[in-house]
PDB file of N, CA and C in Angstrom:
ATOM      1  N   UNK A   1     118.229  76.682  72.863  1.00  0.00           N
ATOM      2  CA  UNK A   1     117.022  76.440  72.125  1.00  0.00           C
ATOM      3  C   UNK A   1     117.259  75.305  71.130  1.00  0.00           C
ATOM      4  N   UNK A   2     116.315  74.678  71.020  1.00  0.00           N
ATOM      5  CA  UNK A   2     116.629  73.367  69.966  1.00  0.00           C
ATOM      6  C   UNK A   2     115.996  73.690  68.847  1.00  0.00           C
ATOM      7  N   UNK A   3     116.775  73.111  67.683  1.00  0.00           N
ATOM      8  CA  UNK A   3     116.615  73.020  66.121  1.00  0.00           C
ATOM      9  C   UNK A   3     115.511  72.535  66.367  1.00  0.00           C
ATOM     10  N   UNK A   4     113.920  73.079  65.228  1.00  0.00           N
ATOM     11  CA  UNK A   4     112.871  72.193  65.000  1.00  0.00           C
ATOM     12  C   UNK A   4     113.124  71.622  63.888  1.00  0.00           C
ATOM     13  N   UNK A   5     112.682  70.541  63.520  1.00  0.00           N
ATOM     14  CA  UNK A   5     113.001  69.314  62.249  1.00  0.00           C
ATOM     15  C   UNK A   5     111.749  70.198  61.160  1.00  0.00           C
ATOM     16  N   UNK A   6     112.429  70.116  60.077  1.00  0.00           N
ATOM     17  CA  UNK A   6     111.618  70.264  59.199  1.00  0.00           C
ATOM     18  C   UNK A   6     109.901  69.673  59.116  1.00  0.00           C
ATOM     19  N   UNK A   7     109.465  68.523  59.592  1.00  0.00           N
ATOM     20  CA  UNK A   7     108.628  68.158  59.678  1.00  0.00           C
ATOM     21  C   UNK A   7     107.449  68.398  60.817  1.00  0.00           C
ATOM     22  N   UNK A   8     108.050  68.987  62.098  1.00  0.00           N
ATOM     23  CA  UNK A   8     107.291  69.803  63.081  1.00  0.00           C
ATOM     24  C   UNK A   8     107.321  71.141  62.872  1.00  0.00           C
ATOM     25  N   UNK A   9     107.481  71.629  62.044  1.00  0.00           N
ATOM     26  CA  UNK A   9     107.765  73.340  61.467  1.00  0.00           C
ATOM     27  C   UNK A   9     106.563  73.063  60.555  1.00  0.00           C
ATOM     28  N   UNK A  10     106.710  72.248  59.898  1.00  0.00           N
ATOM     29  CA  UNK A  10     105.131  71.839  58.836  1.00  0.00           C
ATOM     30  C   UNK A  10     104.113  71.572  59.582  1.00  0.00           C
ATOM     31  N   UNK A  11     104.355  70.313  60.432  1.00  0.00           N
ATOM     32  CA  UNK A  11     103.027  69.970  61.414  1.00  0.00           C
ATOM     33  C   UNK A  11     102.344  71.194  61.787  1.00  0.00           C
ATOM     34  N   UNK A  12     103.083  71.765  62.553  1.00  0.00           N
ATOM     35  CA  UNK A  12     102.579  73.136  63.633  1.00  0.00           C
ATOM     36  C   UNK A  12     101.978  74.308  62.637  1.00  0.00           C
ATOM     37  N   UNK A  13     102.597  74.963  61.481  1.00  0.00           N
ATOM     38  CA  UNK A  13     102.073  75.650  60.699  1.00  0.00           C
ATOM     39  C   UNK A  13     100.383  74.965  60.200  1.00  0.00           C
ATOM     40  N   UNK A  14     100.134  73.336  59.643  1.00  0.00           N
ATOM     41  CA  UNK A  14      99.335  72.611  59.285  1.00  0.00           C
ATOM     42  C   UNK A  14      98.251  72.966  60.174  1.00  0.00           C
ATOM     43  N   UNK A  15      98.602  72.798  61.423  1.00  0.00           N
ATOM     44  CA  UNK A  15      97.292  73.373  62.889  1.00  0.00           C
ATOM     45  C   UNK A  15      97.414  74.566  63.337  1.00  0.00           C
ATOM     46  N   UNK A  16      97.523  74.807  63.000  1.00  0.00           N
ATOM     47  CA  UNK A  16      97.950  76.639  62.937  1.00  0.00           C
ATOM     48  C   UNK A  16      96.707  76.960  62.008  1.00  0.00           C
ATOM     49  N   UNK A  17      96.834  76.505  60.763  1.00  0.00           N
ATOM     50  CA  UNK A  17      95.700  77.034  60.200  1.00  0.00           C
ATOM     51  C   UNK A  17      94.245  76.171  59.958  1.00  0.00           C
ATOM     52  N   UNK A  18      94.763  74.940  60.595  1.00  0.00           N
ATOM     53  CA  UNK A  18      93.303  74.153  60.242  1.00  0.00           C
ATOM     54  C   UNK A  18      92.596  75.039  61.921  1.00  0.00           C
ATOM     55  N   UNK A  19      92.825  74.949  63.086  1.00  0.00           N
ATOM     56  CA  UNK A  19      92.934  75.822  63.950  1.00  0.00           C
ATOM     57  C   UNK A  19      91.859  77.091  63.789  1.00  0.00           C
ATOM     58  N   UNK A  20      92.590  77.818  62.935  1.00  0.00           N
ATOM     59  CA  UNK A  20      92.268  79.472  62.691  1.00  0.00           C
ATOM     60  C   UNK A  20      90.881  78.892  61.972  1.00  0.00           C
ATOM     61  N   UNK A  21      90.776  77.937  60.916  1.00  0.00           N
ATOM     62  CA  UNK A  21      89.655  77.841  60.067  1.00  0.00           C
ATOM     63  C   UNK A  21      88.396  77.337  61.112  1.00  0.00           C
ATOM     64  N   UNK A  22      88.415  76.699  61.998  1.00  0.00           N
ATOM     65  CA  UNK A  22      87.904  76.107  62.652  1.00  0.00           C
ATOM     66  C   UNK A  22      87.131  77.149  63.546  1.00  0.00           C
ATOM     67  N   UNK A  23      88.310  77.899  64.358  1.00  0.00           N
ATOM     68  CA  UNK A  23      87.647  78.978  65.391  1.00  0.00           C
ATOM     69  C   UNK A  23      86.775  80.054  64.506  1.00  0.00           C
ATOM     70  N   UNK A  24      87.334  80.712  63.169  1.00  0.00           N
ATOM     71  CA  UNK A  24      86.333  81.553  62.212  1.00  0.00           C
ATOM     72  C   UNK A  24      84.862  80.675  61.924  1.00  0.00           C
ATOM     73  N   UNK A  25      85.172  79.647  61.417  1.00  0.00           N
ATOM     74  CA  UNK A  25      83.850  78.888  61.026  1.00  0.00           C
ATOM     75  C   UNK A  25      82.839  77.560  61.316  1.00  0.00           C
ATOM     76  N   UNK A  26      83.656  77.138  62.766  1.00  0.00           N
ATOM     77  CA  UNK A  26      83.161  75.827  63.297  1.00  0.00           C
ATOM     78  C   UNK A  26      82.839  75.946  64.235  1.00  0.00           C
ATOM     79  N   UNK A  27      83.434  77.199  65.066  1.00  0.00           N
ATOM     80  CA  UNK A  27      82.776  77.215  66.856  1.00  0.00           C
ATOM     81  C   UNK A  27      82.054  78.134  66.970  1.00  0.00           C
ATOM     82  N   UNK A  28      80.720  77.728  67.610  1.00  0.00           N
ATOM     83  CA  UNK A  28      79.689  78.417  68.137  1.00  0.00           C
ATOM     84  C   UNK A  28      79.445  79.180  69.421  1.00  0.00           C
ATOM     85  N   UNK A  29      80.815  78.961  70.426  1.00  0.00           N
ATOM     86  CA  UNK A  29      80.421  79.141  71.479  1.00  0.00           C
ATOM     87  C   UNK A  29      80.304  80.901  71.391  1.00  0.00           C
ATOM     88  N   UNK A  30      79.497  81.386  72.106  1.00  0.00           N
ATOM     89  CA  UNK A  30      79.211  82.485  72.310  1.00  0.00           C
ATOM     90  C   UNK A  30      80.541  83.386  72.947  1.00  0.00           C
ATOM     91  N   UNK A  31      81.038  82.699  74.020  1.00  0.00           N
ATOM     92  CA  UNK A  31      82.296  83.691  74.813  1.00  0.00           C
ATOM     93  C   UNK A  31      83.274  83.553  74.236  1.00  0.00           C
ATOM     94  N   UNK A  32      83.831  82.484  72.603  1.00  0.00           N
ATOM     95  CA  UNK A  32      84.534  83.062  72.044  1.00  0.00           C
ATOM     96  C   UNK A  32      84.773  84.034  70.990  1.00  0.00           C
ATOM     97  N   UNK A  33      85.738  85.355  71.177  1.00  0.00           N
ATOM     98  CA  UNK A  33      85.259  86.625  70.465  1.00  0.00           C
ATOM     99  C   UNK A  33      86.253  86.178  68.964  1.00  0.00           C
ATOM    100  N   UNK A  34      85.131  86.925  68.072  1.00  0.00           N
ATOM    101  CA  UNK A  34      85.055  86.856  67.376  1.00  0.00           C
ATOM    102  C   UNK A  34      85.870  87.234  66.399  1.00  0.00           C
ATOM    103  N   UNK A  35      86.951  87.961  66.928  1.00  0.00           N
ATOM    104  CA  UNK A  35      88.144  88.806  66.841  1.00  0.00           C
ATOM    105  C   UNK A  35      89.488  87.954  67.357  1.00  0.00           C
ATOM    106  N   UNK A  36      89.714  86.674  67.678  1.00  0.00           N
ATOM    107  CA  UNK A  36      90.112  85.923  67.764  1.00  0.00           C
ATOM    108  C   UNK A  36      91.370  85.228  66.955  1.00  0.00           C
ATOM    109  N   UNK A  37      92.838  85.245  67.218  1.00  0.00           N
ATOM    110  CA  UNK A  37      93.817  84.010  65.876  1.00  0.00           C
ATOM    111  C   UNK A  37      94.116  83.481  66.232  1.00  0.00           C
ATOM    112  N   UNK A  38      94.911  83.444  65.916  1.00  0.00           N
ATOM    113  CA  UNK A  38      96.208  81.821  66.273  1.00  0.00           C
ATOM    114  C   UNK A  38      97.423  82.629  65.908  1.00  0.00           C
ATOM    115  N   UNK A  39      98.404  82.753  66.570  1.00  0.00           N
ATOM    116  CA  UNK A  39      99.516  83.586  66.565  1.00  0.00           C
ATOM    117  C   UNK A  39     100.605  82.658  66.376  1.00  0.00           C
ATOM    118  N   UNK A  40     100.443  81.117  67.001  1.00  0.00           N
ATOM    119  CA  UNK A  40     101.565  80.066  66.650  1.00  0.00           C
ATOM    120  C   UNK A  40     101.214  78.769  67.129  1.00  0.00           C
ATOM    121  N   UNK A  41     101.970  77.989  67.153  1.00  0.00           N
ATOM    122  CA  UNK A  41     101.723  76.511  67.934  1.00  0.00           C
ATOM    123  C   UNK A  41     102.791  76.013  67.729  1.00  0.00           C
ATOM    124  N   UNK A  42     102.878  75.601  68.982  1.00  0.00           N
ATOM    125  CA  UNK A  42     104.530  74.600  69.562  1.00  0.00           C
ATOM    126  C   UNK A  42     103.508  73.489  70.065  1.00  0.00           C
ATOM    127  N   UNK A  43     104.534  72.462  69.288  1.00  0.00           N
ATOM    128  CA  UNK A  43     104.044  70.914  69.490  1.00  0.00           C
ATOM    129  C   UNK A  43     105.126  70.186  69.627  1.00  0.00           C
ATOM    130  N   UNK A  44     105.003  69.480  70.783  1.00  0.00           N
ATOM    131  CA  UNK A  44     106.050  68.330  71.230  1.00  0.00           C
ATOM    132  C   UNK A  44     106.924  67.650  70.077  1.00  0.00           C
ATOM    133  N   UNK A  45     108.313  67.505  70.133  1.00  0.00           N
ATOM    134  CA  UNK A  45     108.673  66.449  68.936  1.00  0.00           C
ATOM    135  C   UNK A  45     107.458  65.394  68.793  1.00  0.00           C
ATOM    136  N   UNK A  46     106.954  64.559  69.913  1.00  0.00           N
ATOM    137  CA  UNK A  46     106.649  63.103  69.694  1.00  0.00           C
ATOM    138  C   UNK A  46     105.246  63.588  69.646  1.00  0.00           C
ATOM    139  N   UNK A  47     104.606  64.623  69.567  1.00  0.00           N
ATOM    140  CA  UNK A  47     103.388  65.054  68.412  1.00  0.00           C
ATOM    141  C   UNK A  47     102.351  64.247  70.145  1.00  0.00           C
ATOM    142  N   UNK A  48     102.759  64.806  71.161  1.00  0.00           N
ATOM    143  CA  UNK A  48     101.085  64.157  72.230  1.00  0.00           C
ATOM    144  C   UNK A  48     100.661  65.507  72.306  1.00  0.00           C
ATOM    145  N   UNK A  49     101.470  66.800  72.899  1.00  0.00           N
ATOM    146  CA  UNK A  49     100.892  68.011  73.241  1.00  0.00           C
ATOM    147  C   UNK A  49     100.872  68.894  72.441  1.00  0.00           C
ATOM    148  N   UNK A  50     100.280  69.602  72.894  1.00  0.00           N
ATOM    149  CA  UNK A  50     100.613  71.113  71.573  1.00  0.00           C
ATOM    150  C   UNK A  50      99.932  72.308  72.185  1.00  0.00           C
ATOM    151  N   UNK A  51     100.691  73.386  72.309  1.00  0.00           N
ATOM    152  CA  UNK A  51     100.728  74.588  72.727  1.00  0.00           C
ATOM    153  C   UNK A  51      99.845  75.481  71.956  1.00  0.00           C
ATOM    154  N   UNK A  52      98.495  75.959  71.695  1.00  0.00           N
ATOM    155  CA  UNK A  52      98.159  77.221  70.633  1.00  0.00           C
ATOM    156  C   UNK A  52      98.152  78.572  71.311  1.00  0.00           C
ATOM    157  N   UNK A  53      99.199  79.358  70.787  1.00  0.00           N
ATOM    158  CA  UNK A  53      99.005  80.986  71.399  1.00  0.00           C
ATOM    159  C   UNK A  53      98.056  81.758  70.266  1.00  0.00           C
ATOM    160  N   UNK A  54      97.304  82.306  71.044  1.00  0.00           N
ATOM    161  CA  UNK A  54      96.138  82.942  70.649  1.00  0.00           C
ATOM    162  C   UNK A  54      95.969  84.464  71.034  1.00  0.00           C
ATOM    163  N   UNK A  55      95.574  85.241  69.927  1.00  0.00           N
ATOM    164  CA  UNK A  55      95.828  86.653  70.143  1.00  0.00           C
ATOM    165  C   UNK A  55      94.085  87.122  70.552  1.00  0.00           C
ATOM    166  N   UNK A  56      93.590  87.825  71.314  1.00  0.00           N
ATOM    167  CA  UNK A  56      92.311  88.206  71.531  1.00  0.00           C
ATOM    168  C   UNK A  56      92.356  89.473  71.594  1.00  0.00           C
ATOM    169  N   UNK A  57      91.620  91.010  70.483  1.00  0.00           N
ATOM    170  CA  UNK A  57      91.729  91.866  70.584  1.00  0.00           C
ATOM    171  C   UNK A  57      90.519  92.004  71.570  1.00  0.00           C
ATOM    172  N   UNK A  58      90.825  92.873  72.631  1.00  0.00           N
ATOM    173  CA  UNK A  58      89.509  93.336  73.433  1.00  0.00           C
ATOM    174  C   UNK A  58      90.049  93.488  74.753  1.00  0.00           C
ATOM    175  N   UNK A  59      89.365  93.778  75.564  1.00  0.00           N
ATOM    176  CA  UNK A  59      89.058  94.276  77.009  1.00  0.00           C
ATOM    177  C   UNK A  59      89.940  92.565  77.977  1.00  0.00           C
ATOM    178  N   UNK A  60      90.424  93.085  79.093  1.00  0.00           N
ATOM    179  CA  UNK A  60      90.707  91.542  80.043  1.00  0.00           C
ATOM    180  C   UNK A  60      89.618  90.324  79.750  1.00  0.00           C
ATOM    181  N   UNK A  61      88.420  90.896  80.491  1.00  0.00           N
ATOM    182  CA  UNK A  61      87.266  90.371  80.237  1.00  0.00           C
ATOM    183  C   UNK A  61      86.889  89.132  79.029  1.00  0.00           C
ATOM    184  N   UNK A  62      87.392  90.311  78.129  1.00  0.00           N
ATOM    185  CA  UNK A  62      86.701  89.513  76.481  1.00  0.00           C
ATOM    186  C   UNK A  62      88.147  88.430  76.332  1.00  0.00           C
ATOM    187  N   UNK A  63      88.970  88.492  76.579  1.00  0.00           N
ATOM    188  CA  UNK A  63      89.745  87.595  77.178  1.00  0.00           C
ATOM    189  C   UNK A  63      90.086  86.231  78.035  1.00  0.00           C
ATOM    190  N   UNK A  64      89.881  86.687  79.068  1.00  0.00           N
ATOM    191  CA  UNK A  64      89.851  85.607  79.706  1.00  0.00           C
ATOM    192  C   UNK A  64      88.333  85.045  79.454  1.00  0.00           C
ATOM    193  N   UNK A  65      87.185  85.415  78.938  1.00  0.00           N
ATOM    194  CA  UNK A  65      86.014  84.659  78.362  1.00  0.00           C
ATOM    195  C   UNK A  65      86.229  84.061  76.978  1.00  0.00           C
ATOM    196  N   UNK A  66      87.111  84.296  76.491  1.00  0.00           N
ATOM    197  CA  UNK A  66      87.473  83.763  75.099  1.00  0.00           C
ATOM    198  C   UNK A  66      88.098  82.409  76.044  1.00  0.00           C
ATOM    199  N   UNK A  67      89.288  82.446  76.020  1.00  0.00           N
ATOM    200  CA  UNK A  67      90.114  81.707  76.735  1.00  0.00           C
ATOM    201  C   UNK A  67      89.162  80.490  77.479  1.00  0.00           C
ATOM    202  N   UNK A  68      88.164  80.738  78.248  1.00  0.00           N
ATOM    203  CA  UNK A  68      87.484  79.856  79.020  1.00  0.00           C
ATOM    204  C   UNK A  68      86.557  78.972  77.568  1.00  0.00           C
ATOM    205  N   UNK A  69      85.956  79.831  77.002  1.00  0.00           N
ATOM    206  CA  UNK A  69      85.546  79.527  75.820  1.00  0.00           C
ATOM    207  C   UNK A  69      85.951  78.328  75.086  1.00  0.00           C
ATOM    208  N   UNK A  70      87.388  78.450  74.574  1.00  0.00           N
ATOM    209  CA  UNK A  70      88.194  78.049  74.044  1.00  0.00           C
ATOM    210  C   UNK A  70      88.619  76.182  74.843  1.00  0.00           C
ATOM    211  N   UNK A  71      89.013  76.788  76.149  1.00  0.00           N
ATOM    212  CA  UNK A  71      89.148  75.217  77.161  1.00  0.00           C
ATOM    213  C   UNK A  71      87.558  74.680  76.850  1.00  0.00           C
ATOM    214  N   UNK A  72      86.483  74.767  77.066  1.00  0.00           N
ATOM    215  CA  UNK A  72      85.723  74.195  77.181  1.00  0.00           C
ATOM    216  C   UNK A  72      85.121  73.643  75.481  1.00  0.00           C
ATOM    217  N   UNK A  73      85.984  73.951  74.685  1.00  0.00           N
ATOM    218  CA  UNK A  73      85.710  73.478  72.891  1.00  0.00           C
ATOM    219  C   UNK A  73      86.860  72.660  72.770  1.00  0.00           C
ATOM    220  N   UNK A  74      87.975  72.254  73.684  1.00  0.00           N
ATOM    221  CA  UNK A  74      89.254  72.262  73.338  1.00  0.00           C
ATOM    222  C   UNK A  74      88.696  69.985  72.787  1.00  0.00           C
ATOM    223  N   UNK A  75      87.625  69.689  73.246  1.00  0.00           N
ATOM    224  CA  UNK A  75      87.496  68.487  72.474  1.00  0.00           C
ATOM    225  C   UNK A  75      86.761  68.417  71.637  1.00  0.00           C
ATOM    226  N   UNK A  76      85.971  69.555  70.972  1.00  0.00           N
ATOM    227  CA  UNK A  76      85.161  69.635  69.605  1.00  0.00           C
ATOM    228  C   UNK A  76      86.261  69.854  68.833  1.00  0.00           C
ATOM    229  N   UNK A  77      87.388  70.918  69.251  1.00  0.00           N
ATOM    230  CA  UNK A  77      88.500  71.571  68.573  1.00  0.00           C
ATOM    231  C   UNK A  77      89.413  70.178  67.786  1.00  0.00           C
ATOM    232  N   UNK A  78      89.678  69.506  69.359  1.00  0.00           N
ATOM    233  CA  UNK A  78      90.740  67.951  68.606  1.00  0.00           C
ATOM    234  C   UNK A  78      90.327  67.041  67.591  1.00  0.00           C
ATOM    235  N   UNK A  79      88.472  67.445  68.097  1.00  0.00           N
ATOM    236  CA  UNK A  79      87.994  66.015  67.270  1.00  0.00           C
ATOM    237  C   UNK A  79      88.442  66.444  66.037  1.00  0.00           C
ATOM    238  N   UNK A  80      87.631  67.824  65.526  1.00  0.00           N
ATOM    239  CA  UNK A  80      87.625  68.488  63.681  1.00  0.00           C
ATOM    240  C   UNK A  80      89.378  68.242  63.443  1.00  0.00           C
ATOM    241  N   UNK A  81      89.891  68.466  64.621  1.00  0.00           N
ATOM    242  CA  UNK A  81      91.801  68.790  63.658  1.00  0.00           C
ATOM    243  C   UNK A  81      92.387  67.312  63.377  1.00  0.00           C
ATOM    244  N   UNK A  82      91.645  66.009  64.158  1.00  0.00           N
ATOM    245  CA  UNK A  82      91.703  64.907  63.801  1.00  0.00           C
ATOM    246  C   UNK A  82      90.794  64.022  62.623  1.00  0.00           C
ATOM    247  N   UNK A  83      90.167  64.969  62.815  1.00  0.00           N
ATOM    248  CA  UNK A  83      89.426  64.491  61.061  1.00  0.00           C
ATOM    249  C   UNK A  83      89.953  65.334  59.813  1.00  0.00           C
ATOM    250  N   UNK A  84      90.400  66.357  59.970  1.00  0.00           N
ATOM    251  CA  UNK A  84      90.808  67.590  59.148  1.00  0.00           C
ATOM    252  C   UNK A  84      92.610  66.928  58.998  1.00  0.00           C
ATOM    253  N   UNK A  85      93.443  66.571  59.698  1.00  0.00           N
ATOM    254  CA  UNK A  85      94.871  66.362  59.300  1.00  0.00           C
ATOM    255  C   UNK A  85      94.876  64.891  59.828  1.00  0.00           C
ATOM    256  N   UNK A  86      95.809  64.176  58.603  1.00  0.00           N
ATOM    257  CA  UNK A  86      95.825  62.787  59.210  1.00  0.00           C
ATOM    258  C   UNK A  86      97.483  62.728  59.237  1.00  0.00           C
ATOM    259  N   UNK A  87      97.345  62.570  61.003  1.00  0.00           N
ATOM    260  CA  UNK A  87      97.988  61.828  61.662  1.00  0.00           C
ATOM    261  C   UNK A  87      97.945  60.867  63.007  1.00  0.00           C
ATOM    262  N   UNK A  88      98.880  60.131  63.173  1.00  0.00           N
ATOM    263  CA  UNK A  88      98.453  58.828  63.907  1.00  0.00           C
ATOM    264  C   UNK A  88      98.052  59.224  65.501  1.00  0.00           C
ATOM    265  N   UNK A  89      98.480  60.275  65.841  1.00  0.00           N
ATOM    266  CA  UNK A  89      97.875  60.327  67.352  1.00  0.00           C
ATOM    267  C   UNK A  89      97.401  62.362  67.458  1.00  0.00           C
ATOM    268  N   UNK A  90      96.740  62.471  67.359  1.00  0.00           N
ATOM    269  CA  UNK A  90      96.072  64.397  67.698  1.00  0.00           C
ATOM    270  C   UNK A  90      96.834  64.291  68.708  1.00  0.00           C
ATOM    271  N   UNK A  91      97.545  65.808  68.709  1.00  0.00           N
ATOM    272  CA  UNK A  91      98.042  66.520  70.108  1.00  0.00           C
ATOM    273  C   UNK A  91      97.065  66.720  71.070  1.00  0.00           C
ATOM    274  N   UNK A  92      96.990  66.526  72.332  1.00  0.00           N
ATOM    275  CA  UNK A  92      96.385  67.086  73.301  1.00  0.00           C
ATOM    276  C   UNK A  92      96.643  68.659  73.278  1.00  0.00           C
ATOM    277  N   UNK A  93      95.340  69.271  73.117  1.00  0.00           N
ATOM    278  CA  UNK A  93      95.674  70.906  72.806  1.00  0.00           C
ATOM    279  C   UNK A  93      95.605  71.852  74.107  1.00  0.00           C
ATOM    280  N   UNK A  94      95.945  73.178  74.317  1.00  0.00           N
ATOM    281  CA  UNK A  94      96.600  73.800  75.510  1.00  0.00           C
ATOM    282  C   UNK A  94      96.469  75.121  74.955  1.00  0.00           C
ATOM    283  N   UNK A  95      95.653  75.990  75.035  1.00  0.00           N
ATOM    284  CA  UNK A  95      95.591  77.722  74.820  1.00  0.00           C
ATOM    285  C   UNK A  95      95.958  78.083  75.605  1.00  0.00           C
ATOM    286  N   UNK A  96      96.845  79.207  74.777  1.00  0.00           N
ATOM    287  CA  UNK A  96      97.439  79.973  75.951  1.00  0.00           C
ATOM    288  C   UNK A  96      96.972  81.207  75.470  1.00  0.00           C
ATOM    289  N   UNK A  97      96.810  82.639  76.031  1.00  0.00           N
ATOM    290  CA  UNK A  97      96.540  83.959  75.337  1.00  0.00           C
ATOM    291  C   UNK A  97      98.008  84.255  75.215  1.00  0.00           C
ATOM    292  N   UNK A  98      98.552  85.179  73.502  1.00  0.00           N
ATOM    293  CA  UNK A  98      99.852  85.431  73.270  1.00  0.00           C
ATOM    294  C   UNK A  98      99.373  87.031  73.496  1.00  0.00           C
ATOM    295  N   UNK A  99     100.206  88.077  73.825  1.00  0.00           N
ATOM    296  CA  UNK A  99     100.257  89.054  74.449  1.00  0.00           C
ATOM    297  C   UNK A  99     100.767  90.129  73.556  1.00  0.00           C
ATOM    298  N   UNK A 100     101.799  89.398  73.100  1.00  0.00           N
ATOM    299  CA  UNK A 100     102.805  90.381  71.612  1.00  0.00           C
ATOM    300  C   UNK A 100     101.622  91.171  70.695  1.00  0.00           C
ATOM    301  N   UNK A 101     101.010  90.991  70.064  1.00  0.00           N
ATOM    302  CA  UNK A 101     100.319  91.726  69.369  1.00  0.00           C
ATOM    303  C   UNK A 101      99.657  93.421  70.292  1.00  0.00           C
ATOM    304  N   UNK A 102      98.803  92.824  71.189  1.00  0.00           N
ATOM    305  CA  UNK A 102      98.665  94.058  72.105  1.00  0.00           C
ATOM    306  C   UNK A 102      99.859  94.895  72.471  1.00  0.00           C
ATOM    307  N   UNK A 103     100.880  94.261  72.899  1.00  0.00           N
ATOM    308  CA  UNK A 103     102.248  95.116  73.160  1.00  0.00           C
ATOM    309  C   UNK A 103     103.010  95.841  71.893  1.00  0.00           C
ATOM    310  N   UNK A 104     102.673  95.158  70.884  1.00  0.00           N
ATOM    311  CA  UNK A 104     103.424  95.612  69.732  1.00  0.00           C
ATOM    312  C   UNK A 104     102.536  96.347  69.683  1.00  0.00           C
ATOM    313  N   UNK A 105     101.150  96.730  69.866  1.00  0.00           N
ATOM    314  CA  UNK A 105     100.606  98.101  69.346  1.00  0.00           C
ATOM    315  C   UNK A 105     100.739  99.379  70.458  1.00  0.00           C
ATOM    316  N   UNK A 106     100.583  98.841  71.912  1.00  0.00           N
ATOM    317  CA  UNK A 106     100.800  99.883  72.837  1.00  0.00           C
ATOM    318  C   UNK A 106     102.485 100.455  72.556  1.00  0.00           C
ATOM    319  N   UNK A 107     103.173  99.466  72.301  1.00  0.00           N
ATOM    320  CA  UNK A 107     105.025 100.145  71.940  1.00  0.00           C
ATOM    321  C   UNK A 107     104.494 101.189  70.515  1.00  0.00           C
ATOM    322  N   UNK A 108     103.896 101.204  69.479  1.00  0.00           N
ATOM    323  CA  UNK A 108     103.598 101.430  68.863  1.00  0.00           C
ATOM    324  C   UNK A 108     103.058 103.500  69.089  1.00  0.00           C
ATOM    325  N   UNK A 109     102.042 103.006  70.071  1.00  0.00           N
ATOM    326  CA  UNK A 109     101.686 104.329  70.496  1.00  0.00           C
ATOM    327  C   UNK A 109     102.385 104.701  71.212  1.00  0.00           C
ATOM    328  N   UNK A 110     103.150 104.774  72.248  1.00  0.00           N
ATOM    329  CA  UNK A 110     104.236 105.130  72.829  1.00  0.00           C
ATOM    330  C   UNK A 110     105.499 105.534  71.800  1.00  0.00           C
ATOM    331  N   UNK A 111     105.450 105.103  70.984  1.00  0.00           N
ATOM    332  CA  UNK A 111     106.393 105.954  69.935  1.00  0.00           C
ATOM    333  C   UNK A 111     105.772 107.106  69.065  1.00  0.00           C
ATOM    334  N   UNK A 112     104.351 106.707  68.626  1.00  0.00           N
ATOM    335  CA  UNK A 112     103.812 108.243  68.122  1.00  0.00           C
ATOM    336  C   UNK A 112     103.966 109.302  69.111  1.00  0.00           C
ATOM    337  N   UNK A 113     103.927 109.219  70.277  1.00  0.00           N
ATOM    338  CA  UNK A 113     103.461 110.038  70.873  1.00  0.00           C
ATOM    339  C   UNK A 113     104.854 110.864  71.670  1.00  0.00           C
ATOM    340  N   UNK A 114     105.748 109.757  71.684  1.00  0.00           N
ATOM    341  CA  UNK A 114     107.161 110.406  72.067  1.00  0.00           C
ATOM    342  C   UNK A 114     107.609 110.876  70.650  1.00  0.00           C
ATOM    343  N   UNK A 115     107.536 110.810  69.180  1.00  0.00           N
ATOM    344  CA  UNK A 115     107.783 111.183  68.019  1.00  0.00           C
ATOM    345  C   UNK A 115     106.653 112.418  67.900  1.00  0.00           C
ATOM    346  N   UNK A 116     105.863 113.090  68.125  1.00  0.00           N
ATOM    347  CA  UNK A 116     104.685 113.635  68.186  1.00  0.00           C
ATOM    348  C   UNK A 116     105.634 115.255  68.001  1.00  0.00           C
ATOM    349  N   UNK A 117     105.361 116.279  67.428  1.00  0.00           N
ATOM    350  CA  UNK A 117     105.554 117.743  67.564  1.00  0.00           C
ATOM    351  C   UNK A 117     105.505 118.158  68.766  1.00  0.00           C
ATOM    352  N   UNK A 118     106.129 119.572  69.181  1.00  0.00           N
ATOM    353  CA  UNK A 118     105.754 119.432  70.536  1.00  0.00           C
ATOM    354  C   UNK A 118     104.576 120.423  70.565  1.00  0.00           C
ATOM    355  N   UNK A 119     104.791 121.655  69.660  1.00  0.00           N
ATOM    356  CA  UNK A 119     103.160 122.089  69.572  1.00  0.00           C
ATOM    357  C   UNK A 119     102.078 121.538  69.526  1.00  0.00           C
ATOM    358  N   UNK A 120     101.784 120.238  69.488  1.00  0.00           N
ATOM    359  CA  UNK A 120     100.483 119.483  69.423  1.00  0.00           C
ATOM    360  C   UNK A 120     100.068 119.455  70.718  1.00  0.00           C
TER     361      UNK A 120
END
């Protein structure tokens, strides 16, 4: 795994949350839910691409309609994060759905329930 430079550890946190502000209060599209984050973003050293993992609480469905959602804003999304952070070239952006959150809660219940009394 490679060292990130202090300065792409900033970048990526920087769209990380201009990002989150954007999807809460700038996008309209209907199929993205509303329940929606930003869990991280990996961006190329040389700053062309950038990865956003995105957590969607809900059903497959509300999912992969977020997700479609999301591709089809992904150039309203670049324009605002290129007026919102100045730097010399916007990443080309790339959603991915991140999964960890749902798993960390199903591991979650799977431990109440193996921790559980057995009279219950």
């Amino acid at each position: 795994m490679k060292k990130r430079s202090n300065r792409i550890i900033k970048i990526n946190e920087e769209i990380r949350r201009e990002v989150s502000s954007i999807l809460n209060r700038g996008l309209k599209d209907p199929r993205v839910n509303h329940m929606t984050s930003v869990v991280s973003v990996d961006t190329t050293p040389d700053l062309k691409y950038c990865k956003i993992y995105v957590s969607v609480l809900g059903d497959e469905t509300s999912q992969s309609d977020t997700l479609e959602g999301l591709k089809r804003s992904t150039g309203f999304i670049r324009n605002e994060l290129a007026r919102r952070i100045n730097l010399r070239n916007t990443p080309e952006i790339t959603f991915v759905v991140d999964q960890s959150i749902e798993y960390g809660i199903n591991m979650s219940k799977l431990i109440d329930e193996v921790n559980k009394p057995k009279g219950e």
